[in-house]
N, C-alpha and C. Protein backbone atom coordinates (compact mmCIF):
# COMPACT_ATOMS: atom_id res chain seq x y z
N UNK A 1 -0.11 -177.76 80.27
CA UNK A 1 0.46 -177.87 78.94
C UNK A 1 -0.02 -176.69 78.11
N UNK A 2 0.65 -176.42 77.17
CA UNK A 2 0.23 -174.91 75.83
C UNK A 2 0.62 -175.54 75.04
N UNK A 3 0.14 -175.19 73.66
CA UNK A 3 0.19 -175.58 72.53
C UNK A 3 0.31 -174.15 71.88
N UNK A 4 0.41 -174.42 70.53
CA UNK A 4 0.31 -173.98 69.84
C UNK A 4 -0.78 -174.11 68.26
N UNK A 5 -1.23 -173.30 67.69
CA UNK A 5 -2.77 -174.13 66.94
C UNK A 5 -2.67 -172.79 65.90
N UNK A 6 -3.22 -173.49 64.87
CA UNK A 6 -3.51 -172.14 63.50
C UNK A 6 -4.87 -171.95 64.62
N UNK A 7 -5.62 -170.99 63.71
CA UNK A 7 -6.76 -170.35 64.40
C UNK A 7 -7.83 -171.49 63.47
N UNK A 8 -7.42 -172.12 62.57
CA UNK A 8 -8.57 -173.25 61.93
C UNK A 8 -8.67 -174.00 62.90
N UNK A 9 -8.07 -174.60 63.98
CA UNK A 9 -7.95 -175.78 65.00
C UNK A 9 -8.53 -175.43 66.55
N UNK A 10 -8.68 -173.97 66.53
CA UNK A 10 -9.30 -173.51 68.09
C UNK A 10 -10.48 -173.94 68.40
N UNK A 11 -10.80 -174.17 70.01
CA UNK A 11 -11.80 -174.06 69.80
C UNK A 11 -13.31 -172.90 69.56
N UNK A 12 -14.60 -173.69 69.15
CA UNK A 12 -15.39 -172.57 68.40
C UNK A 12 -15.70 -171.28 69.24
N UNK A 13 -16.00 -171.13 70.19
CA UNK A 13 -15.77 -170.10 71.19
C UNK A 13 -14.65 -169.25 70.84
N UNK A 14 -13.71 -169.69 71.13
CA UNK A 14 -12.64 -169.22 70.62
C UNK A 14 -12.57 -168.06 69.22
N UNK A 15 -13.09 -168.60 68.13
CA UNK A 15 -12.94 -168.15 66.80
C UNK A 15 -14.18 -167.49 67.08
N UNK A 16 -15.50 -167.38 67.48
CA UNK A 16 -16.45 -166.60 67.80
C UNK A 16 -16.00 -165.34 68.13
N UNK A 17 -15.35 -165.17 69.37
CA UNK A 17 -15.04 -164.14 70.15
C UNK A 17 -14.16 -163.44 69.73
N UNK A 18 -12.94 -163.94 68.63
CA UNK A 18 -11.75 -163.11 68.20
C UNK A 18 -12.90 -162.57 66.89
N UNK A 19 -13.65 -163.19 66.56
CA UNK A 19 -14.35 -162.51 65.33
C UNK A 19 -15.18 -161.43 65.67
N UNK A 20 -15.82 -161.47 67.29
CA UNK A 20 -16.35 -160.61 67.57
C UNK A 20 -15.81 -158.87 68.02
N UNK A 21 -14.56 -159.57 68.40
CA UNK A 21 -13.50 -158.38 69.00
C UNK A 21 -13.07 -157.44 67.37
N UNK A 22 -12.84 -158.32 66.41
CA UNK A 22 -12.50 -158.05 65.37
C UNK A 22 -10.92 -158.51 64.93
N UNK A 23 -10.54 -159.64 65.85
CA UNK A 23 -9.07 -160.12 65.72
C UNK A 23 -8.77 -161.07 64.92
N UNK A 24 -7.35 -160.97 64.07
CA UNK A 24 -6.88 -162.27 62.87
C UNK A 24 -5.53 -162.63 63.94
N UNK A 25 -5.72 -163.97 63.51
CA UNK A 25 -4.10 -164.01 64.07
C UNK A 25 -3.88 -165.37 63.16
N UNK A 26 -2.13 -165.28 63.28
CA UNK A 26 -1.94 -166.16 62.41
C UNK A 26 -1.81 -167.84 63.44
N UNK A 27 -1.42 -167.87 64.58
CA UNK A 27 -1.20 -168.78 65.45
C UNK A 27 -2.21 -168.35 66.74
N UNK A 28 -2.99 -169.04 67.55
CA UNK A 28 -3.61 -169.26 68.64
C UNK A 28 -2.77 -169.95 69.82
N UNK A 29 -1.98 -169.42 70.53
CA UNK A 29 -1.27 -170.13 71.32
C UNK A 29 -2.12 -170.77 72.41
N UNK A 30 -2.23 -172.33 73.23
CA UNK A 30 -3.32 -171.94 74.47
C UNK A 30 -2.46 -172.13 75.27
N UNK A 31 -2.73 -171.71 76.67
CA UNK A 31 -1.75 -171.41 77.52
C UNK A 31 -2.87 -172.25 78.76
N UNK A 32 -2.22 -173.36 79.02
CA UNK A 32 -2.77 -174.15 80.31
C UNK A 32 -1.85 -174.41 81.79
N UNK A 33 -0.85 -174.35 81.45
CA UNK A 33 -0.08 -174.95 82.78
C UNK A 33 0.10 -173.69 83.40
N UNK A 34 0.12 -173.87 84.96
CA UNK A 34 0.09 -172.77 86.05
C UNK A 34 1.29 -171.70 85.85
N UNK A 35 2.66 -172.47 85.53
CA UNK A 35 3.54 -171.08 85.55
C UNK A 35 3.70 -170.62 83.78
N UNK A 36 3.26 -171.19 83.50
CA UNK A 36 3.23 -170.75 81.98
C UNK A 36 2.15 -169.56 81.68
N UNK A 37 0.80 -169.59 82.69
CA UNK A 37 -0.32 -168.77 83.04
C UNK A 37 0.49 -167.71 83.21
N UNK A 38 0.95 -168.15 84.96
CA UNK A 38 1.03 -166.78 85.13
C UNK A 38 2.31 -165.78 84.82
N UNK A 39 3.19 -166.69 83.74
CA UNK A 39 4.34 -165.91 83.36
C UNK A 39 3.65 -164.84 81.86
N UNK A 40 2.57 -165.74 81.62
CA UNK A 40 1.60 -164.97 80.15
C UNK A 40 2.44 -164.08 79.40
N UNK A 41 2.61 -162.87 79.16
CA UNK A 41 3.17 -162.60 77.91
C UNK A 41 4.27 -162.15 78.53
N UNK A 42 4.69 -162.11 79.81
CA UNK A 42 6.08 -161.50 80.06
C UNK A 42 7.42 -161.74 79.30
N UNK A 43 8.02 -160.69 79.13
CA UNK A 43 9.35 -161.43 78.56
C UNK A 43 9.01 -161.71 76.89
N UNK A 44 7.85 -161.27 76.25
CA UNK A 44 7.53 -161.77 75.01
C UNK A 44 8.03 -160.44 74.29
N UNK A 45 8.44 -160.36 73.32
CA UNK A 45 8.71 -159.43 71.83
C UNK A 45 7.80 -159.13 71.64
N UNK A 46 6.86 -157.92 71.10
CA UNK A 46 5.89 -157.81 70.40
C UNK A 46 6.09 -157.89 68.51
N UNK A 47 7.44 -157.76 68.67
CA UNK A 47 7.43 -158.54 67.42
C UNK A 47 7.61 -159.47 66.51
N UNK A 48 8.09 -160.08 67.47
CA UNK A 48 8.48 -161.75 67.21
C UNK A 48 6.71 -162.47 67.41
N UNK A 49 5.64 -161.95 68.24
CA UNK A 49 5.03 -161.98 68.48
C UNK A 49 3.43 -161.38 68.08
N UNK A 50 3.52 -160.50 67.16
CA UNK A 50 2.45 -159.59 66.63
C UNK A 50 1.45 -160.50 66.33
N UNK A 51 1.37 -161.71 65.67
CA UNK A 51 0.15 -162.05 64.87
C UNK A 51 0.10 -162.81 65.51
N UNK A 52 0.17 -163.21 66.77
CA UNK A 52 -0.32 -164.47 67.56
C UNK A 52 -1.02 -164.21 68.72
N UNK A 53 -2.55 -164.58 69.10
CA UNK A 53 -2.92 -164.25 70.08
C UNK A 53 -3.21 -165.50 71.30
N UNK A 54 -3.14 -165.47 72.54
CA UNK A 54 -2.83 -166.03 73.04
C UNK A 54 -4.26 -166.74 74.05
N UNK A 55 -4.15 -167.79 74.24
CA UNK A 55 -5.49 -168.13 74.80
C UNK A 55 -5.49 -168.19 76.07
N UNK A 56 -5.97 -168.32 77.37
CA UNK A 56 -5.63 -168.67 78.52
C UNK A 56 -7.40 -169.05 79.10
N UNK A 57 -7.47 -170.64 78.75
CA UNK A 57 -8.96 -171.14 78.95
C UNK A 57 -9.33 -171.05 80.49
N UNK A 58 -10.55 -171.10 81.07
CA UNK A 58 -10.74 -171.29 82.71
C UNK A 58 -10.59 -170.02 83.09
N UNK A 59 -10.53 -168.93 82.63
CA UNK A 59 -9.83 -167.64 83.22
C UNK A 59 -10.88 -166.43 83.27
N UNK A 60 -10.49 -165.52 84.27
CA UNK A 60 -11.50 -164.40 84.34
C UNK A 60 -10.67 -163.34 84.89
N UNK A 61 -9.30 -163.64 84.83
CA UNK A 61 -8.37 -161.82 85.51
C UNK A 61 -7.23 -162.20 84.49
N UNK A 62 -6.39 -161.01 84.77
CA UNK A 62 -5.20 -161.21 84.47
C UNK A 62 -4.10 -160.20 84.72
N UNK A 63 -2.85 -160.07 84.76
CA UNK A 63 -2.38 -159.13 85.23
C UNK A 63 -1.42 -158.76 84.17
N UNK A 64 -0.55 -157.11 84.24
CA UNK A 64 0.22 -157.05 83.40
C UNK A 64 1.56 -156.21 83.81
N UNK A 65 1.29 -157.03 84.97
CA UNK A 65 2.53 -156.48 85.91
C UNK A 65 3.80 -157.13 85.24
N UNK A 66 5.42 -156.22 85.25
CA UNK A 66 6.71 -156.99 84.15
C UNK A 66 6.44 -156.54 83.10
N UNK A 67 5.45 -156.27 82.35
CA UNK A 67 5.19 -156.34 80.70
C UNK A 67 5.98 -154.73 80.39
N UNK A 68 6.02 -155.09 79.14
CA UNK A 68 7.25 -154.02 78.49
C UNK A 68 6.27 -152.84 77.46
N UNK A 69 5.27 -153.82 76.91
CA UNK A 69 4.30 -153.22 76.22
C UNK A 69 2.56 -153.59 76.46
N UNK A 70 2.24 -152.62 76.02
CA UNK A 70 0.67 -152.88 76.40
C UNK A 70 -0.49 -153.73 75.53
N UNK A 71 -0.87 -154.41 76.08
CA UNK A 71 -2.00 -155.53 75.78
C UNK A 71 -3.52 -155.27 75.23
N UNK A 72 -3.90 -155.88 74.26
CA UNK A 72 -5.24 -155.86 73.83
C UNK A 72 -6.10 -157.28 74.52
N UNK A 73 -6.93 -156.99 75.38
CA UNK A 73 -7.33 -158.63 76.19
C UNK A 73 -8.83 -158.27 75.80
N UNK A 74 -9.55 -159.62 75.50
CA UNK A 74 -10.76 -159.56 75.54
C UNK A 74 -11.35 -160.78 76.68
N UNK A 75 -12.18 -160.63 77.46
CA UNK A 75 -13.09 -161.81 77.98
C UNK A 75 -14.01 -162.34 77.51
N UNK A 76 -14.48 -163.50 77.24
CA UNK A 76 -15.82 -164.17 76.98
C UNK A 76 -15.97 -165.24 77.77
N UNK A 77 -17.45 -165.37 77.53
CA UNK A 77 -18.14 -166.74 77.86
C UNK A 77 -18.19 -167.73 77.37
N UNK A 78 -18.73 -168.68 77.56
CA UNK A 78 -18.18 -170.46 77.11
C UNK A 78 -18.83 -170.31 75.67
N UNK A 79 -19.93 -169.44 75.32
CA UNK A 79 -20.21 -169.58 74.32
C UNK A 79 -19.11 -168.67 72.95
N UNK A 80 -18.58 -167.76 73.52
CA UNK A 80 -17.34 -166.98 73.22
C UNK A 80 -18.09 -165.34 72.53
N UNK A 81 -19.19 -165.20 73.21
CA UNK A 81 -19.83 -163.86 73.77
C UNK A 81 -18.66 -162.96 74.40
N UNK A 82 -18.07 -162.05 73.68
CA UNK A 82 -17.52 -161.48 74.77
C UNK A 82 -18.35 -160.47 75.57
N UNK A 83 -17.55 -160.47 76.53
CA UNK A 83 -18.33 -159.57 78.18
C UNK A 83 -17.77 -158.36 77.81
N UNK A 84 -16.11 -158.09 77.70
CA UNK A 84 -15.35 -156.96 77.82
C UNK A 84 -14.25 -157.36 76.49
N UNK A 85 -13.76 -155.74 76.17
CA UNK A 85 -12.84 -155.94 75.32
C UNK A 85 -11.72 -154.59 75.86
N UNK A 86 -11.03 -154.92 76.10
CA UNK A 86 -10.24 -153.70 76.28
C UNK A 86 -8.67 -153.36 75.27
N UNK A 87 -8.30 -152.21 75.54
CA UNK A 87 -7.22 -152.35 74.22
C UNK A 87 -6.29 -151.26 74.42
N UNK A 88 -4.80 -151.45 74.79
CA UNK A 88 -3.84 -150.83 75.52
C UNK A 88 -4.10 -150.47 76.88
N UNK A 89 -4.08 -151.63 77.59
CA UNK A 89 -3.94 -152.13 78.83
C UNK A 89 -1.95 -151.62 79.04
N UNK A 90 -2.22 -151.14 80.15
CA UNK A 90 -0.65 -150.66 80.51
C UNK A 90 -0.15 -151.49 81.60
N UNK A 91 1.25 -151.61 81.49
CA UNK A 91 1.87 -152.52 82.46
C UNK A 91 0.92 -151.92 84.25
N UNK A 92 1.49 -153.63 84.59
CA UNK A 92 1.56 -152.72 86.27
C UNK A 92 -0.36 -152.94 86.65
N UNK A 93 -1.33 -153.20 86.04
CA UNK A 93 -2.57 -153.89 85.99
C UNK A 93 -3.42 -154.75 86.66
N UNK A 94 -4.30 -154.93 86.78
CA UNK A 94 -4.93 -156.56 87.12
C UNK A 94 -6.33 -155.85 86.27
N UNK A 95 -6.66 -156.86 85.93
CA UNK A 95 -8.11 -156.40 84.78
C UNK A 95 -9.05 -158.08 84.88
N UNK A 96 -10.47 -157.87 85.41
CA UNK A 96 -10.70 -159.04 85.34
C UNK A 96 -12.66 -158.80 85.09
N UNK A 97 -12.93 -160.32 85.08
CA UNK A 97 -14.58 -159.66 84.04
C UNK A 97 -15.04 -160.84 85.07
N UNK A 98 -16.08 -160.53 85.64
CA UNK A 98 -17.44 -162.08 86.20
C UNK A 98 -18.06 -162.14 85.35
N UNK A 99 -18.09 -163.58 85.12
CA UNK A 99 -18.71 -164.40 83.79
C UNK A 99 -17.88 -164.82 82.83
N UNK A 100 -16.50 -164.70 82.76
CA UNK A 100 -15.52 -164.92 81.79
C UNK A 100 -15.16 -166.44 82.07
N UNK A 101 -14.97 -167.16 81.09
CA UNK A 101 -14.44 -168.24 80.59
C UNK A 101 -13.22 -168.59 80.41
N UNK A 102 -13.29 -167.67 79.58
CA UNK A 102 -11.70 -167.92 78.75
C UNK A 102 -10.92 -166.36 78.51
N UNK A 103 -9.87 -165.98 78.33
CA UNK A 103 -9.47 -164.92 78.28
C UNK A 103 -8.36 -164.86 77.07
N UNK A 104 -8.74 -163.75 76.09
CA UNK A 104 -7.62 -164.03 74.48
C UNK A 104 -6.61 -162.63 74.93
N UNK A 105 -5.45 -162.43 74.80
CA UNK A 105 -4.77 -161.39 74.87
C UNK A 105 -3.49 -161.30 73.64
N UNK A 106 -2.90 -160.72 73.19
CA UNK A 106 -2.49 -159.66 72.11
C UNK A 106 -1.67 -158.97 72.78
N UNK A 107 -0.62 -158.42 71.95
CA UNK A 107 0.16 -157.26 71.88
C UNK A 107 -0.45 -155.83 71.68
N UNK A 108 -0.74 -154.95 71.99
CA UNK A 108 -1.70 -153.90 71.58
C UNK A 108 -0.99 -153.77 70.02
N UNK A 109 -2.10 -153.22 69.44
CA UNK A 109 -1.77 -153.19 67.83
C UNK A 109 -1.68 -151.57 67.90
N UNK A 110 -2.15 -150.60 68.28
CA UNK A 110 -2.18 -149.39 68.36
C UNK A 110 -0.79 -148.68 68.06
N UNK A 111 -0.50 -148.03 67.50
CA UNK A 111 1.16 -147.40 67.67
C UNK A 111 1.28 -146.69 69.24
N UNK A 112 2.63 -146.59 68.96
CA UNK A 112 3.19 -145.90 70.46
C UNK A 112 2.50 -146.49 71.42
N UNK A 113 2.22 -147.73 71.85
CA UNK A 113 1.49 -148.40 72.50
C UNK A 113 2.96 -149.33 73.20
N UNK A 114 4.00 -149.14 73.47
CA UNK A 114 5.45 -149.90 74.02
C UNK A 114 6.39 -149.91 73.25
């Protein structure tokens, strides 16, 4: 199942780690069910999409193979420490962290970034 959540309703890990990365968003999507995982931002608008970052709990890779534009992903730990932050990730990818928890990903905010 995914939901959808203001960023007041995430969990605290969660709001730790986007604070640590330095991220606002207006919606926290979480992304739990298997093909919903691994379809992740494919096929998404980045602008229908800009202020929403996306959660994907249990996780430590991800790929960005299909994608049209490039991704801002951070990893953390359960405590929402992040490990890695990376930022314009290009299609065509696999990017993954040991020790990751949970994984937040974004539209890259950067210009000329897709």
């Amino acid at each position: 199942m995914s939901g959808r959540a203001d960023v007041g309703h995430v969990a605290a890990p969660c709001r730790i780690a986007m604070a640590h990365a330095g991220w606002c968003a207006r919606r926290v999507i979480v992304v739990r069910a298997f093909f919903k995982r691994l379809r992740g931002l494919i096929g998404g608008k980045s602008d229908e999409c800009a202020d929403d970052v996306f959660l994907f709990p249990k996780c430590s890779s991800v790929h960005t193979f299909f994608m049209t534009h490039a991704l801002d992903i951070v990893f953390a730990d359960k405590e929402g420490r992040v490990l890695l932050s990376l930022e314009e990730v290009p299609p065509c990818r696999i990017v993954w962290c040991r020790g990751a928890s949970f994984v937040l990903e974004r539209f890259s905010r950067k210009p000329g970034s897709g």
